[in-house]
C-alpha atoms as a PDB file:
ATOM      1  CA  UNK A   1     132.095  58.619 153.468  1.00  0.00           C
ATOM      2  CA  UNK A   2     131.078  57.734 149.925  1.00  0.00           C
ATOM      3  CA  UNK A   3     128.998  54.806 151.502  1.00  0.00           C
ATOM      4  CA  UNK A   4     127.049  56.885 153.997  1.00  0.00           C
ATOM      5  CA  UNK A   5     123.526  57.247 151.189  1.00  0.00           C
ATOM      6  CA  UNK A   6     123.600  53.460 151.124  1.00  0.00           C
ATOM      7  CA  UNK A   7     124.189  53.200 154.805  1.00  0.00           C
ATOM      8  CA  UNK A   8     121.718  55.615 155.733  1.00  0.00           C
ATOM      9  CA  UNK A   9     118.972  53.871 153.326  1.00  0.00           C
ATOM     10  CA  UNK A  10     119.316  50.596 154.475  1.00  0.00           C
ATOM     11  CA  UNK A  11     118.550  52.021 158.006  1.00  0.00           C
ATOM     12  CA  UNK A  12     115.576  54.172 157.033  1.00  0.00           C
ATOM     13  CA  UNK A  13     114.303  50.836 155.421  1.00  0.00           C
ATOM     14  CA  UNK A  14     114.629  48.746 158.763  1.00  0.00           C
ATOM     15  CA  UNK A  15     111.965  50.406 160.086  1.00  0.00           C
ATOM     16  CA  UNK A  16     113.763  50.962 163.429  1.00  0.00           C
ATOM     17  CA  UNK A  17     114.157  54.655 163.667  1.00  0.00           C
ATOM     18  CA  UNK A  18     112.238  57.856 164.423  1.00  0.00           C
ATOM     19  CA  UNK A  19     111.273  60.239 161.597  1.00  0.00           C
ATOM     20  CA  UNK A  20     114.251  62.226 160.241  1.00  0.00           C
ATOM     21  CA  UNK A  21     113.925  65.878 158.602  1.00  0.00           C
ATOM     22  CA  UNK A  22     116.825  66.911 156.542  1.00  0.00           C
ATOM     23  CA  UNK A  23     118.064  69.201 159.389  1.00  0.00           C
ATOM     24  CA  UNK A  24     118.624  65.893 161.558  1.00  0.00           C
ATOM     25  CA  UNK A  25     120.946  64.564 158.692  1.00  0.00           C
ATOM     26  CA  UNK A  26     124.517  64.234 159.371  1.00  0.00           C
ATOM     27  CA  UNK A  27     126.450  68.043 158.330  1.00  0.00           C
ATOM     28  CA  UNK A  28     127.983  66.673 155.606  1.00  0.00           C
ATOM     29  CA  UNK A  29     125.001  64.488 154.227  1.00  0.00           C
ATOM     30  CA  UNK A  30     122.718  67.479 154.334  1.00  0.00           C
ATOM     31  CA  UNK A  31     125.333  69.530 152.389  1.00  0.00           C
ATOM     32  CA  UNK A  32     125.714  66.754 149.928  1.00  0.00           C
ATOM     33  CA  UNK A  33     121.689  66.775 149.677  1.00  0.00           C
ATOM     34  CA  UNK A  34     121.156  70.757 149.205  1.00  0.00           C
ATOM     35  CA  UNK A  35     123.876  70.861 146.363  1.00  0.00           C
ATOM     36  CA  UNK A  36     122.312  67.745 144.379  1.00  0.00           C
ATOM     37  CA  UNK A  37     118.929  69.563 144.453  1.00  0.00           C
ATOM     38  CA  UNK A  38     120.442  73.185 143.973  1.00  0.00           C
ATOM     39  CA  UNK A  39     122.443  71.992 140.853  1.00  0.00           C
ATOM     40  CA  UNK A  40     119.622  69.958 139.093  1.00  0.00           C
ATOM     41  CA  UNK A  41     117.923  72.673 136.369  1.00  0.00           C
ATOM     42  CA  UNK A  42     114.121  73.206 136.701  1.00  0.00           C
ATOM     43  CA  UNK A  43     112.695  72.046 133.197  1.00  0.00           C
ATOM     44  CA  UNK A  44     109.808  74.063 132.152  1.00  0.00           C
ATOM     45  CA  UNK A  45     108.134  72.786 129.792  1.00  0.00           C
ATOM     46  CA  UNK A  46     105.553  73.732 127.225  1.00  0.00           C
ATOM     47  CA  UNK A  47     105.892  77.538 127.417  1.00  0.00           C
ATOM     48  CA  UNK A  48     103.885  79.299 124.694  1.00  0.00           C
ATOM     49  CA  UNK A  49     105.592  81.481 122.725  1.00  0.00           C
ATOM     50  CA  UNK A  50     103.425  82.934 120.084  1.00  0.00           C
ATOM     51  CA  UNK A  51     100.350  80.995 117.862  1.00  0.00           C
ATOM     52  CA  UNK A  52     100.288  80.123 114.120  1.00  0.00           C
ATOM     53  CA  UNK A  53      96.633  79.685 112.576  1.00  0.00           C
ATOM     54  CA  UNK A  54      95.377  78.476 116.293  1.00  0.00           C
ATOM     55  CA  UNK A  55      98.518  76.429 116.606  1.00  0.00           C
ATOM     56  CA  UNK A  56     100.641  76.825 119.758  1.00  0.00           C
ATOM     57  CA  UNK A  57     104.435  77.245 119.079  1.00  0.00           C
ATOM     58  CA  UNK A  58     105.868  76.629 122.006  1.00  0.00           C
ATOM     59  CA  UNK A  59     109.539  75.507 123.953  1.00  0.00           C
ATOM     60  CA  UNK A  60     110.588  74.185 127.156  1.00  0.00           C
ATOM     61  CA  UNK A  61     113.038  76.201 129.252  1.00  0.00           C
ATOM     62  CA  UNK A  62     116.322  74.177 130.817  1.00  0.00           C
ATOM     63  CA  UNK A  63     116.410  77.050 134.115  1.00  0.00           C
ATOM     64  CA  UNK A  64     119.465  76.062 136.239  1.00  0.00           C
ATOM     65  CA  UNK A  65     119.886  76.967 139.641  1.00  0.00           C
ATOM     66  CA  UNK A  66     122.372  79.997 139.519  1.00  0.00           C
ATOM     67  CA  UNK A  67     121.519  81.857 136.764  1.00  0.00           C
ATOM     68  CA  UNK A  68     124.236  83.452 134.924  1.00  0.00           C
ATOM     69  CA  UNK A  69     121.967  86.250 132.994  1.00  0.00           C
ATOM     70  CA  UNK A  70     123.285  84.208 129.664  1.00  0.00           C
ATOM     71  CA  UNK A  71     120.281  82.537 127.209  1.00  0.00           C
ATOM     72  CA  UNK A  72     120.864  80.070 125.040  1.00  0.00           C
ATOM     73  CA  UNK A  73     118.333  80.227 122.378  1.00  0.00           C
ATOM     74  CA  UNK A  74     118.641  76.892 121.150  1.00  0.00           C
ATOM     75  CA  UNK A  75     116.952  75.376 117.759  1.00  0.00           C
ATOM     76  CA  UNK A  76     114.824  71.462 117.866  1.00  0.00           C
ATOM     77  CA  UNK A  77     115.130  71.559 113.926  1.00  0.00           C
ATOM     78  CA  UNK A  78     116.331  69.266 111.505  1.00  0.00           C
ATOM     79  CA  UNK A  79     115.253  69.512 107.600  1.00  0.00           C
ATOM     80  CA  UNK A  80     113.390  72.429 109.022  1.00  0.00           C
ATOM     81  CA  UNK A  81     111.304  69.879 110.651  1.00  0.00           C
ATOM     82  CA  UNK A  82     110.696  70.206 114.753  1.00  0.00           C
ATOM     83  CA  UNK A  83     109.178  68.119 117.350  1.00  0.00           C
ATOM     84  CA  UNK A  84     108.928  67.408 120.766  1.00  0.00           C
ATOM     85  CA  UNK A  85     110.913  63.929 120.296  1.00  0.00           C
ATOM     86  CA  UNK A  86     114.361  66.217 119.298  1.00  0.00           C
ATOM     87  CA  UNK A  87     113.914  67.324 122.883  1.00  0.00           C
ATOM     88  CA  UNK A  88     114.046  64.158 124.627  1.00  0.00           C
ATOM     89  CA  UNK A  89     116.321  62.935 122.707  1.00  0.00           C
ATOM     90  CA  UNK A  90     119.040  65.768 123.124  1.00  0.00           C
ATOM     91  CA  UNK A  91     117.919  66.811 126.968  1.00  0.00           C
ATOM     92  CA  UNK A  92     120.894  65.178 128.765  1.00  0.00           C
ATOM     93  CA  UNK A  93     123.199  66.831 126.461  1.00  0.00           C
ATOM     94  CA  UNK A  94     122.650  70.381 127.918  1.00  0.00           C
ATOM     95  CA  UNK A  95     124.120  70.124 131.034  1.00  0.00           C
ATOM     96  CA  UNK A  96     126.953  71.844 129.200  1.00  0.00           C
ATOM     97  CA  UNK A  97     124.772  74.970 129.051  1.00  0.00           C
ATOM     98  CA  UNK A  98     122.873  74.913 132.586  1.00  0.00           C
ATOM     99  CA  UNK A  99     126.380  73.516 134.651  1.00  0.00           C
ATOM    100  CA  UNK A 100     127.419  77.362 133.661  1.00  0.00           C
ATOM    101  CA  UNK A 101     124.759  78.902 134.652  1.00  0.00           C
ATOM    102  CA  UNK A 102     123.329  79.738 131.163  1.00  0.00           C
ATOM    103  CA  UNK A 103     119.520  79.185 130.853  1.00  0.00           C
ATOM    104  CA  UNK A 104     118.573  77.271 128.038  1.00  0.00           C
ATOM    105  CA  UNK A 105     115.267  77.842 125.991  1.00  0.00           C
ATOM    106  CA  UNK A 106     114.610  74.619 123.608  1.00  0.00           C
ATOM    107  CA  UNK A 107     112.675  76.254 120.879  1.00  0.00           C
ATOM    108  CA  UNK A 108     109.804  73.770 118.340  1.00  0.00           C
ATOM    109  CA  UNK A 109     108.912  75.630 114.942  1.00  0.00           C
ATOM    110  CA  UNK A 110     106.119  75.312 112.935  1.00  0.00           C
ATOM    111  CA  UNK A 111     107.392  72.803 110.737  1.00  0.00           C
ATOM    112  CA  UNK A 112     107.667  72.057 106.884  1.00  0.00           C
ATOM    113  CA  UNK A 113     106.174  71.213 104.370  1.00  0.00           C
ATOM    114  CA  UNK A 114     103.320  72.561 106.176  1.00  0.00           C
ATOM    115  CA  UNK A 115     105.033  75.961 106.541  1.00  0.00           C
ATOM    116  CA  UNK A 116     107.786  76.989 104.294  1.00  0.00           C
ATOM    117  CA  UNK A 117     111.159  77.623 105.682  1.00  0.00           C
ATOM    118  CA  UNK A 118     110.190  81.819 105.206  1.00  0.00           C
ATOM    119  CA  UNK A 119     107.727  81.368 107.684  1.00  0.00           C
ATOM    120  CA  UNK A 120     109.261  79.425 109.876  1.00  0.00           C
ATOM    121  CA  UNK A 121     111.958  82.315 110.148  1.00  0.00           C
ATOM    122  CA  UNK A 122     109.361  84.284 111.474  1.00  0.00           C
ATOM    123  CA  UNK A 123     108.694  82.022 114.201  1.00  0.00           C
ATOM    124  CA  UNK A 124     112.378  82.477 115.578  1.00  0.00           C
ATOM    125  CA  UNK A 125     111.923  86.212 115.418  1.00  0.00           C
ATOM    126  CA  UNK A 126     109.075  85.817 117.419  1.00  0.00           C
ATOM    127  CA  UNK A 127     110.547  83.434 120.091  1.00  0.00           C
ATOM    128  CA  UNK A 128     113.489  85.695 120.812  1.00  0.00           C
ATOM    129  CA  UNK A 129     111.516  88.586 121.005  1.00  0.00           C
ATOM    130  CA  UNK A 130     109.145  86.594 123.533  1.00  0.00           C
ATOM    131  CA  UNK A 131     112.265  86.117 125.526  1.00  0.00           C
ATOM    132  CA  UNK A 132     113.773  89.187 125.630  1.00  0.00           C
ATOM    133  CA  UNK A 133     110.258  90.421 126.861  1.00  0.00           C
ATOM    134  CA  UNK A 134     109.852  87.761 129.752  1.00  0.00           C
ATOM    135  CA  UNK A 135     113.800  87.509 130.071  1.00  0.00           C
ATOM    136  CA  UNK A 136     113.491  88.481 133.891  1.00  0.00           C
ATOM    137  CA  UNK A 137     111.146  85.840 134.228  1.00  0.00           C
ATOM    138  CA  UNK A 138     113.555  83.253 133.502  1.00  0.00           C
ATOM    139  CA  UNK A 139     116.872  85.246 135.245  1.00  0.00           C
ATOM    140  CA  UNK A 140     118.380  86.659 131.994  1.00  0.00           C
ATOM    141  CA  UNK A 141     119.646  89.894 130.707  1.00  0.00           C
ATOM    142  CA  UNK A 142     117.758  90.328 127.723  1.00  0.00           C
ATOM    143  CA  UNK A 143     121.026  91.935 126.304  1.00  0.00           C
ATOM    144  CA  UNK A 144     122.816  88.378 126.821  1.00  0.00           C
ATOM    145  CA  UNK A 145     121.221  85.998 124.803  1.00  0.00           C
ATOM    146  CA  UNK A 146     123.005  83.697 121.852  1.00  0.00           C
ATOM    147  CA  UNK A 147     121.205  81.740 118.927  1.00  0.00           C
ATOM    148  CA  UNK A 148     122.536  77.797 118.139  1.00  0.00           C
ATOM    149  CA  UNK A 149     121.466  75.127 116.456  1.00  0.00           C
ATOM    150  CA  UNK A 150     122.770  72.541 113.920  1.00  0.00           C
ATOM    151  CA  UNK A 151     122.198  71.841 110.089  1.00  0.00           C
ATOM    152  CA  UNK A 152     118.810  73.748 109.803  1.00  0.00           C
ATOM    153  CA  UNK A 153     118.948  75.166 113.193  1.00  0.00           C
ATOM    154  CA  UNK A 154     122.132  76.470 112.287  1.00  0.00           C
ATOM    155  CA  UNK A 155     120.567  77.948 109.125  1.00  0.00           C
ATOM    156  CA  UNK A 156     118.026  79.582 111.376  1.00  0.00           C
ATOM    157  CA  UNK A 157     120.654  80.640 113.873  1.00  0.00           C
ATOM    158  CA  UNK A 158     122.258  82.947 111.494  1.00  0.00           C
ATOM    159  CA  UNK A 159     119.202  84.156 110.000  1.00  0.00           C
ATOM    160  CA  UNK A 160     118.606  85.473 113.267  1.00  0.00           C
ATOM    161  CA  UNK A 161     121.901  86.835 113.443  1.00  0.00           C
ATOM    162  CA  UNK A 162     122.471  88.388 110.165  1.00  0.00           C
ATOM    163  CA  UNK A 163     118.627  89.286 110.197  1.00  0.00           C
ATOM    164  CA  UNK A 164     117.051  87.414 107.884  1.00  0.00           C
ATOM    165  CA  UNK A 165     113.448  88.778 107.853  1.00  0.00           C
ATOM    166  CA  UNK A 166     113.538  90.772 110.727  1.00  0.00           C
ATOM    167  CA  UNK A 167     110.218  91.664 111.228  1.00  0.00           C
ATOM    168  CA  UNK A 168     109.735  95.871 111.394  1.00  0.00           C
ATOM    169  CA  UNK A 169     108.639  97.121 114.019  1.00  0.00           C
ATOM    170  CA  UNK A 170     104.898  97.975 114.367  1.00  0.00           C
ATOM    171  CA  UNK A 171     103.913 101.583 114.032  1.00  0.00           C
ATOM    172  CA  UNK A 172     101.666 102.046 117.162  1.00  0.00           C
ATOM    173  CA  UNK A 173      99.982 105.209 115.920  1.00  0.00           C
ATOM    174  CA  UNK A 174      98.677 102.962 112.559  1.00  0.00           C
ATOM    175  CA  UNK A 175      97.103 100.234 114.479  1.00  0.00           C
ATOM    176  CA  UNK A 176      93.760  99.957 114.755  1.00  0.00           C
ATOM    177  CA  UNK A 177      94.117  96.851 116.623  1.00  0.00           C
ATOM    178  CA  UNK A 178      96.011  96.430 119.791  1.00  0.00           C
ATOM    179  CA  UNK A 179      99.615  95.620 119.320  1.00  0.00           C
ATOM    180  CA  UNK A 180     101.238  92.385 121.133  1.00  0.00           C
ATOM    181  CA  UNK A 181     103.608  93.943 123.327  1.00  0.00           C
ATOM    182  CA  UNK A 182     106.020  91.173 122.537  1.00  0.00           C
ATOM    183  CA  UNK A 183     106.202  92.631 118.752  1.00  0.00           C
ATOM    184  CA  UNK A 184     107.799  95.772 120.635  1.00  0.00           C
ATOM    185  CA  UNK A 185     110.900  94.577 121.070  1.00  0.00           C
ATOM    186  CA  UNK A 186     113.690  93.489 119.011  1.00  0.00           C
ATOM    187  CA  UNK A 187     114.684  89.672 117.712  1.00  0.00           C
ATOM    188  CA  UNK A 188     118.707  90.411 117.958  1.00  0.00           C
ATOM    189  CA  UNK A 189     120.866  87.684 119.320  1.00  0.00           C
ATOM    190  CA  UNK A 190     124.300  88.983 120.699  1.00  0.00           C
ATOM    191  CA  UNK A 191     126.602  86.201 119.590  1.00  0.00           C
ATOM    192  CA  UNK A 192     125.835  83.252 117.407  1.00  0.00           C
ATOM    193  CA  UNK A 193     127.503  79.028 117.635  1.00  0.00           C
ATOM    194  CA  UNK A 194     125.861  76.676 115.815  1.00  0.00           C
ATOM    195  CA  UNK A 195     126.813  73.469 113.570  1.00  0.00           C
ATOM    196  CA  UNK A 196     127.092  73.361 109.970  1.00  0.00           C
ATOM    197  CA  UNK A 197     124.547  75.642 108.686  1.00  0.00           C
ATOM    198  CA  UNK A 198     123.343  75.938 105.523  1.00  0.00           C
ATOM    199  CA  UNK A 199     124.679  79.723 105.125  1.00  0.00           C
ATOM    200  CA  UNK A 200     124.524  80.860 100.584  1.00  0.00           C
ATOM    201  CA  UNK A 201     121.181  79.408  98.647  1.00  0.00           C
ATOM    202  CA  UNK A 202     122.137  80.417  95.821  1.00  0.00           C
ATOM    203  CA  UNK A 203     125.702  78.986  94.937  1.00  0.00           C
ATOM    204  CA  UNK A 204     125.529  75.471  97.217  1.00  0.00           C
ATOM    205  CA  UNK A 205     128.625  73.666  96.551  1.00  0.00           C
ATOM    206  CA  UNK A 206     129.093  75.064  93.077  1.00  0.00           C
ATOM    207  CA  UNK A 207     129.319  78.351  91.680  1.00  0.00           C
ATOM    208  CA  UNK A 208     125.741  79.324  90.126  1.00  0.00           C
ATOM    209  CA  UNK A 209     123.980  76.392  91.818  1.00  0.00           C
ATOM    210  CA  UNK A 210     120.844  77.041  94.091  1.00  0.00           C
ATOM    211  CA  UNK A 211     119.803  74.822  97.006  1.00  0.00           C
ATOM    212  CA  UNK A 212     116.898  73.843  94.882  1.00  0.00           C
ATOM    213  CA  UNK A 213     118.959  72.534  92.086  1.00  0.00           C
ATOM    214  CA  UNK A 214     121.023  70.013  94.328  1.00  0.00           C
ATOM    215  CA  UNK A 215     120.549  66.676  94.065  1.00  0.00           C
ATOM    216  CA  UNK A 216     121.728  65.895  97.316  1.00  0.00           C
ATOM    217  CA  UNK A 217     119.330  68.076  99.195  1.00  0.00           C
ATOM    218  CA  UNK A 218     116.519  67.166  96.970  1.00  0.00           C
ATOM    219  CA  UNK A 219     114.211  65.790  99.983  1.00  0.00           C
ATOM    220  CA  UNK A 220     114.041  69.240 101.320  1.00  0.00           C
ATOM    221  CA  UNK A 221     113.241  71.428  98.065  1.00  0.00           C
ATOM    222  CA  UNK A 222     109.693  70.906  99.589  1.00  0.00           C
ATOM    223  CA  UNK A 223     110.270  73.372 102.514  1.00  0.00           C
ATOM    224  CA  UNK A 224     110.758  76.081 100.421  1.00  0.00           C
ATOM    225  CA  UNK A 225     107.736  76.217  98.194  1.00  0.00           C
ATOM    226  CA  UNK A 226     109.358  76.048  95.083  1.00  0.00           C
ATOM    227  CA  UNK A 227     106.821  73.876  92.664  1.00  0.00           C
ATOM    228  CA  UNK A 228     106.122  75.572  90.024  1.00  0.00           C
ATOM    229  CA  UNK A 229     108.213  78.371  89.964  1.00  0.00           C
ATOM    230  CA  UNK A 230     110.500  79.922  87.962  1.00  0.00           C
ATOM    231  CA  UNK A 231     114.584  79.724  88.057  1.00  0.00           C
ATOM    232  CA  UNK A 232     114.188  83.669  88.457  1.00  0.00           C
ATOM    233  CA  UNK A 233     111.872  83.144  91.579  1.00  0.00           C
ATOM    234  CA  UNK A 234     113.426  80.391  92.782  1.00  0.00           C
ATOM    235  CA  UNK A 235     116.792  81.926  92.560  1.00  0.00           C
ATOM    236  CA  UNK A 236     114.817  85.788  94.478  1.00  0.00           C
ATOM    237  CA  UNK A 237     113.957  83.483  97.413  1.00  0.00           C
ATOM    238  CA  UNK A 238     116.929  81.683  97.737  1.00  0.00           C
ATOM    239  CA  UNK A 239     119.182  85.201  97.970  1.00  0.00           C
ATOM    240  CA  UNK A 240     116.233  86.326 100.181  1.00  0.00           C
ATOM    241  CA  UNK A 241     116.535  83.218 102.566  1.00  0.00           C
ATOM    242  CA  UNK A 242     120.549  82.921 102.588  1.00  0.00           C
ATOM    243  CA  UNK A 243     121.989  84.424 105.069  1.00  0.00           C
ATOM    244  CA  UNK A 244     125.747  85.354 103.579  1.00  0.00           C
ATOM    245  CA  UNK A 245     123.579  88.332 101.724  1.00  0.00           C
ATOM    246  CA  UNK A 246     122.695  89.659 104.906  1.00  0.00           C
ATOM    247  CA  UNK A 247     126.138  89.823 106.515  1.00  0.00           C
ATOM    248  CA  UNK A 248     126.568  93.268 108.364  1.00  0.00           C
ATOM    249  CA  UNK A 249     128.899  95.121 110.952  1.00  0.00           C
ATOM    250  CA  UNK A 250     126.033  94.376 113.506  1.00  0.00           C
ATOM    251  CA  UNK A 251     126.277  90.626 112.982  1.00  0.00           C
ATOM    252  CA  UNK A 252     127.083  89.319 116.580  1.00  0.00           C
ATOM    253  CA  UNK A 253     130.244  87.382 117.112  1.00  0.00           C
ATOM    254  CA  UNK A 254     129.830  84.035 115.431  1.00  0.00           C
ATOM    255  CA  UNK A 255     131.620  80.045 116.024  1.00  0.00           C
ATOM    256  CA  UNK A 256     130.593  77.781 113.679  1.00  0.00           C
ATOM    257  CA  UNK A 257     131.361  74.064 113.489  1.00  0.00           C
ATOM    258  CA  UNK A 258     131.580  71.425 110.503  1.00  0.00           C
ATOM    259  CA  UNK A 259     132.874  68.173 109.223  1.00  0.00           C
ATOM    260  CA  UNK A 260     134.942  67.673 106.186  1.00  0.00           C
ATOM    261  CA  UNK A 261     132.830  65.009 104.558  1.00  0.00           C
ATOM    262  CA  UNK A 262     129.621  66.461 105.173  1.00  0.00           C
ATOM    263  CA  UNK A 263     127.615  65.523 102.693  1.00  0.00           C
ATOM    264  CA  UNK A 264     124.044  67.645 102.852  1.00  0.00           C
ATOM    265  CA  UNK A 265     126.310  70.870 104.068  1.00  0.00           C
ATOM    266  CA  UNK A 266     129.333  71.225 102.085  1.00  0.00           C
ATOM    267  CA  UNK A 267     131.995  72.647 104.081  1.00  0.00           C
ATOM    268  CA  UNK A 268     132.719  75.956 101.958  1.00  0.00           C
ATOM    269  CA  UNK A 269     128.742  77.256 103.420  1.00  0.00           C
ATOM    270  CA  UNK A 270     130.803  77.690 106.219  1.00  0.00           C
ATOM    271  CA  UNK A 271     134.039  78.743 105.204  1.00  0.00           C
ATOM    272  CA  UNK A 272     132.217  81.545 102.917  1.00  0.00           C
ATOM    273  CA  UNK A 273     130.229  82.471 105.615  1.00  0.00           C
ATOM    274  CA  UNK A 274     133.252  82.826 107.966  1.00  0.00           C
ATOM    275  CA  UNK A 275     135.600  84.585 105.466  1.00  0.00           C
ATOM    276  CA  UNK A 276     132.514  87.176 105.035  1.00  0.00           C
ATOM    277  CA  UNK A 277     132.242  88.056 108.828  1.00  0.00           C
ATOM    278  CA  UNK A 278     135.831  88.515 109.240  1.00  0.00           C
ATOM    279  CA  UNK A 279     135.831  90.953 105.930  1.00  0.00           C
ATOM    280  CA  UNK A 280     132.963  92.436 107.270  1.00  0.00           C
ATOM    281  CA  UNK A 281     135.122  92.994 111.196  1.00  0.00           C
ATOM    282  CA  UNK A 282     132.937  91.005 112.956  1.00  0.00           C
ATOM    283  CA  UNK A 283     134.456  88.298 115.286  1.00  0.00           C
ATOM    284  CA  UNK A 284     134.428  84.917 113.744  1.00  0.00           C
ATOM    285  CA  UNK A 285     136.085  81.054 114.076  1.00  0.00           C
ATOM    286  CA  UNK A 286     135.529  78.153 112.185  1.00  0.00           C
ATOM    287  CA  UNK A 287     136.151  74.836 114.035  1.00  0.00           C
ATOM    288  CA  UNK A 288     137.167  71.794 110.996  1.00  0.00           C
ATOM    289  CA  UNK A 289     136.193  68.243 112.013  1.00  0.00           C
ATOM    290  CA  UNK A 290     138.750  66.146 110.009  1.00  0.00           C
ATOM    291  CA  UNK A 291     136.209  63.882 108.518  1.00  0.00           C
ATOM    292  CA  UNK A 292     133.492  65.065 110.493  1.00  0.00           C
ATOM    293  CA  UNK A 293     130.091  64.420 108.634  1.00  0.00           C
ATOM    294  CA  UNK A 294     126.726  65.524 109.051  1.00  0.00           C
ATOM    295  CA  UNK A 295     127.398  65.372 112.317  1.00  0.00           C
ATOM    296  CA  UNK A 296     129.930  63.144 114.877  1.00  0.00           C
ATOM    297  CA  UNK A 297     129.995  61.209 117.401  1.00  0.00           C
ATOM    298  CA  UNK A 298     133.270  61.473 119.181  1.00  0.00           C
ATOM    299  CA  UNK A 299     133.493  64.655 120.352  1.00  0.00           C
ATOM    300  CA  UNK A 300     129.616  66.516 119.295  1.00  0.00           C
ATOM    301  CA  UNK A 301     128.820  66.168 122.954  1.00  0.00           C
ATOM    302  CA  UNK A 302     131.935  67.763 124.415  1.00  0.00           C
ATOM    303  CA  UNK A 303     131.897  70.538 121.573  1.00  0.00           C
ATOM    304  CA  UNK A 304     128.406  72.168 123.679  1.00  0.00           C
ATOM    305  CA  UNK A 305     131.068  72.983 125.938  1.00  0.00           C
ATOM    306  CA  UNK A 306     133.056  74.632 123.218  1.00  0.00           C
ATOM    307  CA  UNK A 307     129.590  76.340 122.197  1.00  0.00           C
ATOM    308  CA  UNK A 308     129.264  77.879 125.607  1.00  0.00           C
ATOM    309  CA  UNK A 309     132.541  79.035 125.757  1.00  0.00           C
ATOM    310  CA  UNK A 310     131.854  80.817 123.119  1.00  0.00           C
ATOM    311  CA  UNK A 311     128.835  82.249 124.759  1.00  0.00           C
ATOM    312  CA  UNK A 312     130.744  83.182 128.039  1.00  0.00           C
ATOM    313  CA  UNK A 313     133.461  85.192 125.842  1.00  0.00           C
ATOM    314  CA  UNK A 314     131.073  87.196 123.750  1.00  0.00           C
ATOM    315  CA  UNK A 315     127.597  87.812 126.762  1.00  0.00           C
ATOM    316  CA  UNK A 316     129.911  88.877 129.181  1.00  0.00           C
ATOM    317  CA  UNK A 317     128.362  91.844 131.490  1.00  0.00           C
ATOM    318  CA  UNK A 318     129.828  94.883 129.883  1.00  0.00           C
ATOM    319  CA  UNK A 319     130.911  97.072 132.894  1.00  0.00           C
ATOM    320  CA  UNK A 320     130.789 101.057 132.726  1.00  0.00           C
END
């Protein structure tokens, strides 16, 4: 049975047949067909999701076939840098995502050191908030949707879900300018699973020490606009951007993943970070990597599954 597609090719090939339709396939070649196509995700690519001084930020949408309701709001950052080459380069990997149903929205950010890692914050708010308004566009419940990412997507993943600069909502009595309907509606993520994210600014590593006085992160002071300031500013932003302050009983469920030997992300971000959620009540796991780095190869592609796991746990449909 296996060698019928061959079989059938070299046939169509000799030229000695009549025109087929897929209804005058063989039962089980047609089934075999229908399931490749219905299983294969519909890529959408290019959607626009808001505009930065007449730049386009925009994602491409992994939509698979049977729709769970679940989003995956997924981060193309690294060094708060994003580009459409992260995309292609990680695309295969999401099967783990779409093979479950969950629809998968691949989100670029305005990038530093053009933009500062403050506003590119804003542009998560503003994709998940695009979402949730176009969710039934896409098949998803727009009360189902989790937040990942690695390194600095996985800082911006739990930005989003502790609330780091969550924008306020626009008073529509004090505009005198129409309001974006997307700006309605809230940037809230209901669970969060994300690799090794940079998680407390301020003491990175070592007691006292901010982000900006590392050594080891040095190459990324840039994104956070820091030339020229003072310690005392320096240290306001980095409690402002870190998102251990912002820890809160309405911090979604949250996985996180990291390597022992990581050396831009040292392991306690995330074991502070976890430690705070469970004091705090909220669901939380930390996964160790024995000698995982920034990042591994053995198992980072099977531990999406793990990530959606996650996801099917916590954006179940809650029945009345």
């Amino acid at each position: 049975m296996k060698q019928t597609p061959y079989v059938l090719l070299l046939w169509l090939l000799s030229g000695f047949h009549k025109p087929l339709s897929l209804a005058s396939h063989p039962p089980i070649l047609q089934q075999q067909t229908q399931q490749l196509v219905a299983d294969d995700p519909v890529r959408i690519r290019d959607v626009v999701y808001g505009r930065k001084f007449g730049t386009a930020l925009t994602m491409d949408v992994l939509k698979p076939a049977r729709p769970n309701g679940i989003g995956v709001v997924y981060m193309m950052s690294g060094g708060w840098h994003s580009d459409f080459s992260m995309i292609e380069k990680r695309l295969k990997h999401f099967h783990y995502f779409t093979d479950r149903g969950q629809t998968v929205f691949l989100i670029l950010h305005s990038s530093a050191p053009r933009y500062q890692v403050a506003e590119i914050v804003q542009d998560i708010h503003r994709a998940v908030r695009f979402i949730r308004y176009h969710a039934a566009d896409y098949g998803v419940d727009p009360n189902r949707l989790g937040i990942s990412g690695m390194s600095s997507g996985g800082h911006l993943s739990i930005s989003i879900g502790t609330g780091v600069g969550r924008p306020v909502p626009p008073d529509t009595l004090q505009a005198s300018v129409p309001i974006d309907p997307v700006d309605k509606v809230s940037s809230r993520v209901q669970a969060v699973a994300c690799f090794f994210p940079p998680a407390d600014l301020v003491n990175y590593g070592n007691p006292g020490r901010l982000f900006v006085e590392c050594d080891t992160v040095r190459r990324y002071w840039p994104q956070f606009g820091v030339d020229g300031k003072t310690r005392a500013e320096k240290l306001k932003l980095m409690q402002a951007l870190s998102p251990i302050n912002a820890v809160s009983k309405d911090t979604p469920p949250t996985l996180l993943l990291h390597g022992t030997v990581d050396p831009i992300v040292p392991l306690e971000q995330s074991e502070r970070f976890i430690a705070k959620l469970k004091e705090t009540g909220v669901p939380a796991q930390l996964i160790i990597h024995q000698g995982g780095a920034h990042g591994w190869d053995e198992t980072w592609e099977s531990d999406l599954g793990v990530l959606a796991d996650w996801f099917e746990k916590y954006l179940v449909v809650k029945r009345e």
